[in-house]
C-alpha atoms as a PDB file:
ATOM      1  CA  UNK A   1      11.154 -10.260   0.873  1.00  0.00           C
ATOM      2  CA  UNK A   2      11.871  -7.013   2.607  1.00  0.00           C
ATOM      3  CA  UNK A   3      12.876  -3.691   1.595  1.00  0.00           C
ATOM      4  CA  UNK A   4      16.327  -2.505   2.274  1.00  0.00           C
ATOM      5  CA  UNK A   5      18.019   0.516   2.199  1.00  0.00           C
ATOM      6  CA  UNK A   6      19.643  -0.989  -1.457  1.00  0.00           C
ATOM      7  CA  UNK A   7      15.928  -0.873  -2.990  1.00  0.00           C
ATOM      8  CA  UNK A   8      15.947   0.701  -6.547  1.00  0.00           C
ATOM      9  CA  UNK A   9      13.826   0.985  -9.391  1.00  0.00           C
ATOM     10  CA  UNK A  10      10.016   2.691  -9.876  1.00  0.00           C
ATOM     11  CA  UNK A  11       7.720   1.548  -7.598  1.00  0.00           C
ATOM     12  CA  UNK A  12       4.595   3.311  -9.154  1.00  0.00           C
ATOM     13  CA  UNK A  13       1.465   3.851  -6.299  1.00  0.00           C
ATOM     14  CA  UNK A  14      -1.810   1.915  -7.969  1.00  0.00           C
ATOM     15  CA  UNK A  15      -5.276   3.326  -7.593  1.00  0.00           C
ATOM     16  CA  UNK A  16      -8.125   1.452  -6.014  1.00  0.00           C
ATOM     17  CA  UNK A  17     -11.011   0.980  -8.091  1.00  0.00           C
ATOM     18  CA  UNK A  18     -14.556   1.120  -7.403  1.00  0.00           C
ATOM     19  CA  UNK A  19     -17.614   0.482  -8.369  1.00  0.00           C
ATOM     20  CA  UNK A  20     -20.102   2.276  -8.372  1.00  0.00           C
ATOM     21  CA  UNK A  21     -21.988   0.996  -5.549  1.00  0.00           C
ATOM     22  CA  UNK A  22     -18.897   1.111  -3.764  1.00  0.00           C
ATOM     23  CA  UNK A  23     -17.620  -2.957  -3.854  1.00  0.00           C
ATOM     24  CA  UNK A  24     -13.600  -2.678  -4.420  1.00  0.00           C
ATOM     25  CA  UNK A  25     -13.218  -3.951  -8.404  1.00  0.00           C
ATOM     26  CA  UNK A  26     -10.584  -6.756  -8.039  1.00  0.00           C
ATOM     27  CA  UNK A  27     -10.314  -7.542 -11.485  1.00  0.00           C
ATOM     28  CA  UNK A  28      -8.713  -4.175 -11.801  1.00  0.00           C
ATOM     29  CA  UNK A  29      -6.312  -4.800  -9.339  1.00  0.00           C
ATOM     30  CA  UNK A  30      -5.075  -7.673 -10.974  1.00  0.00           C
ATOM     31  CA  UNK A  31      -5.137  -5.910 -14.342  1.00  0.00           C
ATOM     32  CA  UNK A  32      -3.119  -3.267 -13.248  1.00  0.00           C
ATOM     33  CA  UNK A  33      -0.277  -4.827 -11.248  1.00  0.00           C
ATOM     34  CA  UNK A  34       0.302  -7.366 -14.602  1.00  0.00           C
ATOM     35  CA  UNK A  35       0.160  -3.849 -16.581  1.00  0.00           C
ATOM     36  CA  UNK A  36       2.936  -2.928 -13.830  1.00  0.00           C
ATOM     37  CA  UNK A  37       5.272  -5.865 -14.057  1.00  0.00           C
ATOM     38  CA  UNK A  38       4.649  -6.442 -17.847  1.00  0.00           C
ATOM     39  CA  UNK A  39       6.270  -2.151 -18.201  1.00  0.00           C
ATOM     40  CA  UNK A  40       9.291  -3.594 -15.992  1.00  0.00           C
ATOM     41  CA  UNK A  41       8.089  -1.653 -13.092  1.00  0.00           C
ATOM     42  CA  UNK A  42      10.516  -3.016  -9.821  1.00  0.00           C
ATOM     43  CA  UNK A  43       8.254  -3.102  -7.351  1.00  0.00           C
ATOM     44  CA  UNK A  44       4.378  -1.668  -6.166  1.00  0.00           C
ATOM     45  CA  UNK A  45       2.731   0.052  -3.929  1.00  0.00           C
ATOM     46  CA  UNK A  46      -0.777  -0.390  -2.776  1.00  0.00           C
ATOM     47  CA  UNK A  47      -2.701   1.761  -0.483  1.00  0.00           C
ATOM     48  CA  UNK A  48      -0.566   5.351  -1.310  1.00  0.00           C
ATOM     49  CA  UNK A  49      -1.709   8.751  -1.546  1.00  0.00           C
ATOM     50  CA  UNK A  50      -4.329   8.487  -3.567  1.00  0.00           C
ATOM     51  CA  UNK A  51      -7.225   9.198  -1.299  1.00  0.00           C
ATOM     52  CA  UNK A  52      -9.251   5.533  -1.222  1.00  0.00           C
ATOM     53  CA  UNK A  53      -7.173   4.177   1.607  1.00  0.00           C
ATOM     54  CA  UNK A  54      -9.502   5.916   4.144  1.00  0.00           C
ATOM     55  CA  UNK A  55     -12.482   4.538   3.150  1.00  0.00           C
ATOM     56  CA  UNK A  56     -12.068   1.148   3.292  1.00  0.00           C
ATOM     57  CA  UNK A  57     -12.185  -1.363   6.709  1.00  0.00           C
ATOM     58  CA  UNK A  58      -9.235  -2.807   7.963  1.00  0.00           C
ATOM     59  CA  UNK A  59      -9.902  -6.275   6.556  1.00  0.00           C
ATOM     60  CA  UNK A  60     -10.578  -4.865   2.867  1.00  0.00           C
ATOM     61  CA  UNK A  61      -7.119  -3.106   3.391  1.00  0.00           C
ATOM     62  CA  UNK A  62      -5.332  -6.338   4.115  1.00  0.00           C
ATOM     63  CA  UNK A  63      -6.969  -8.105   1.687  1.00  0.00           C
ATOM     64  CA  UNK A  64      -6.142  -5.614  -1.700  1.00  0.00           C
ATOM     65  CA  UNK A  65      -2.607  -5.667  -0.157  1.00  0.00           C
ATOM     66  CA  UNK A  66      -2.284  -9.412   0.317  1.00  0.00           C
ATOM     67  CA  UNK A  67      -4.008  -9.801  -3.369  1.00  0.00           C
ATOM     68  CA  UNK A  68      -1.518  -7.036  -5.252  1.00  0.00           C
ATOM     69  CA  UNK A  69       1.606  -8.733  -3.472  1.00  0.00           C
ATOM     70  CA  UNK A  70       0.172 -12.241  -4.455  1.00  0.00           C
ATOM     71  CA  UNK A  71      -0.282 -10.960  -7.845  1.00  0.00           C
ATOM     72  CA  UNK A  72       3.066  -8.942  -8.225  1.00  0.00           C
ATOM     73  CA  UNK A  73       4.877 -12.511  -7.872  1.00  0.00           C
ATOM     74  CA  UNK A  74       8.368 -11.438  -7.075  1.00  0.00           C
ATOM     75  CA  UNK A  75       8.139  -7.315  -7.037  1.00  0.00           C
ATOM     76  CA  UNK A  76       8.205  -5.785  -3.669  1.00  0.00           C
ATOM     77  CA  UNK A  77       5.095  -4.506  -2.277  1.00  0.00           C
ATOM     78  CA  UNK A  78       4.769  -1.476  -0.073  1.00  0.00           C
ATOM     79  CA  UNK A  79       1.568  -0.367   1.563  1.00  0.00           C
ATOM     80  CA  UNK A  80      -0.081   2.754   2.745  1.00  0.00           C
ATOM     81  CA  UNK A  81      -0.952   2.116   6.648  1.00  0.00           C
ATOM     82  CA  UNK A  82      -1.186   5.588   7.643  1.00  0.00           C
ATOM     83  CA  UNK A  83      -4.327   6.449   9.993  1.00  0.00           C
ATOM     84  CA  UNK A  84      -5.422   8.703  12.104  1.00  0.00           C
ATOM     85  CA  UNK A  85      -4.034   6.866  15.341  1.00  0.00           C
ATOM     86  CA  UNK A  86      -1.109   4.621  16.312  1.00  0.00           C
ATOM     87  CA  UNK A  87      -2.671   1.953  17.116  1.00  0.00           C
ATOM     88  CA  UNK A  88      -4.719   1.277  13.698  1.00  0.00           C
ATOM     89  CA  UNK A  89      -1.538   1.865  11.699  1.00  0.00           C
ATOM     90  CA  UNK A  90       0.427  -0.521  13.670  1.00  0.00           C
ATOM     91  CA  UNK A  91      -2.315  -3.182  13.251  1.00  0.00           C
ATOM     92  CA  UNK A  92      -2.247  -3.140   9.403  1.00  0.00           C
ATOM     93  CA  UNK A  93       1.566  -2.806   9.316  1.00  0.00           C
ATOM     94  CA  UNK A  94       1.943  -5.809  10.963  1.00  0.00           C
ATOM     95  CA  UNK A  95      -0.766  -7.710   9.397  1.00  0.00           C
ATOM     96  CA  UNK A  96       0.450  -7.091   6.210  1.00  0.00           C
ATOM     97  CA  UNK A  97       3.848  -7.071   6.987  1.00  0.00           C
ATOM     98  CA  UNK A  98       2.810 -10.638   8.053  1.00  0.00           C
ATOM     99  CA  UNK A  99       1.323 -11.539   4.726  1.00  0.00           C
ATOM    100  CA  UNK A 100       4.360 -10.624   2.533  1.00  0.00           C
ATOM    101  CA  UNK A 101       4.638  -6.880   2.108  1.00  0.00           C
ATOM    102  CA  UNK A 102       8.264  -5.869   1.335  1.00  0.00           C
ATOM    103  CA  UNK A 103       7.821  -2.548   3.578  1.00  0.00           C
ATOM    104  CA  UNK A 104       4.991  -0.138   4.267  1.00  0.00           C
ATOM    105  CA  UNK A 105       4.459   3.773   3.865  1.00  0.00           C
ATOM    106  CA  UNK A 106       3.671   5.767   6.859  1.00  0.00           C
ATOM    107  CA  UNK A 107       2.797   9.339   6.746  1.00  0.00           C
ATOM    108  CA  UNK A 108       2.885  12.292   9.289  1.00  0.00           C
ATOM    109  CA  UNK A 109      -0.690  13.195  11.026  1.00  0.00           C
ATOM    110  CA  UNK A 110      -1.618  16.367   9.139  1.00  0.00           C
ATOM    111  CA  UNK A 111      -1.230  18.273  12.072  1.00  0.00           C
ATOM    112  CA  UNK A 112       2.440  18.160  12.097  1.00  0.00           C
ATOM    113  CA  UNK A 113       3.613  21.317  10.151  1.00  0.00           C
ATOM    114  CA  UNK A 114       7.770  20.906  10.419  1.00  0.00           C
ATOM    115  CA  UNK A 115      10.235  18.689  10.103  1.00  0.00           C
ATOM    116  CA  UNK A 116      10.832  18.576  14.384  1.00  0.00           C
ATOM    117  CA  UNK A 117       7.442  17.957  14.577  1.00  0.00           C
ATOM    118  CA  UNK A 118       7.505  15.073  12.435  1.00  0.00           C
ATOM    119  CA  UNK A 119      10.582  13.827  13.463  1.00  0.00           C
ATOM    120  CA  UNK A 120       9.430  14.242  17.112  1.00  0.00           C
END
């Protein structure tokens, strides 16, 4: 399933949990993307703007993506791939592109300040 430009709906961003010794808690995940599609939510989105993205490894990324879009059983999935360079952005897009993801979320480097810039 991908996104098109005919996607609808709320697609609510879902927080990473930790714990405290910093292992991702799964069982979180996988409460709150049932929590999701139980409240009629249309699709998800892993991986947003909520800050925990840049702290985990590439394969952790893939694999709370894979295992929200596994879980979500039908909804969409978007994902977060934004980092610092091109090159580590494209490599998680495609990966999880790969593993199901209905689209990802890209956003600008911080350095940009207007909308040429970005657009450029």
């Amino acid at each position: 399933m991908k996104l098109s430009a005919d996607a609808r709906g709320v697609f609510p961003i879902a927080p990473t949990r930790f714990f405290d010794d910093g292992r991702i808690d799964t069982a979180s995940i996988d409460r709150l993307v049932d929590f999701y599609g139980g409240c009629g939510c249309t699709g998800l989105t892993v991986l947003g703007q909520l800050g925990e993205a840049p702290k985990l490894e590439h394969a952790e990324a893939v694999d709370i993506a894979t295992r929200a879009v596994r879980r979500a059983a039908g909804l969409p999935g978007v994902v977060g791939v934004s980092a610092p360079g091109f090159a580590a952005t494209r490599a998680l897009a495609r990966e999880v592109m790969e593993r199901g993801v209905a689209g990802v979320m890209i956003a600008p480097p911080n350095t940009l300040r207007t909308d040429e810039q970005i657009a450029g």
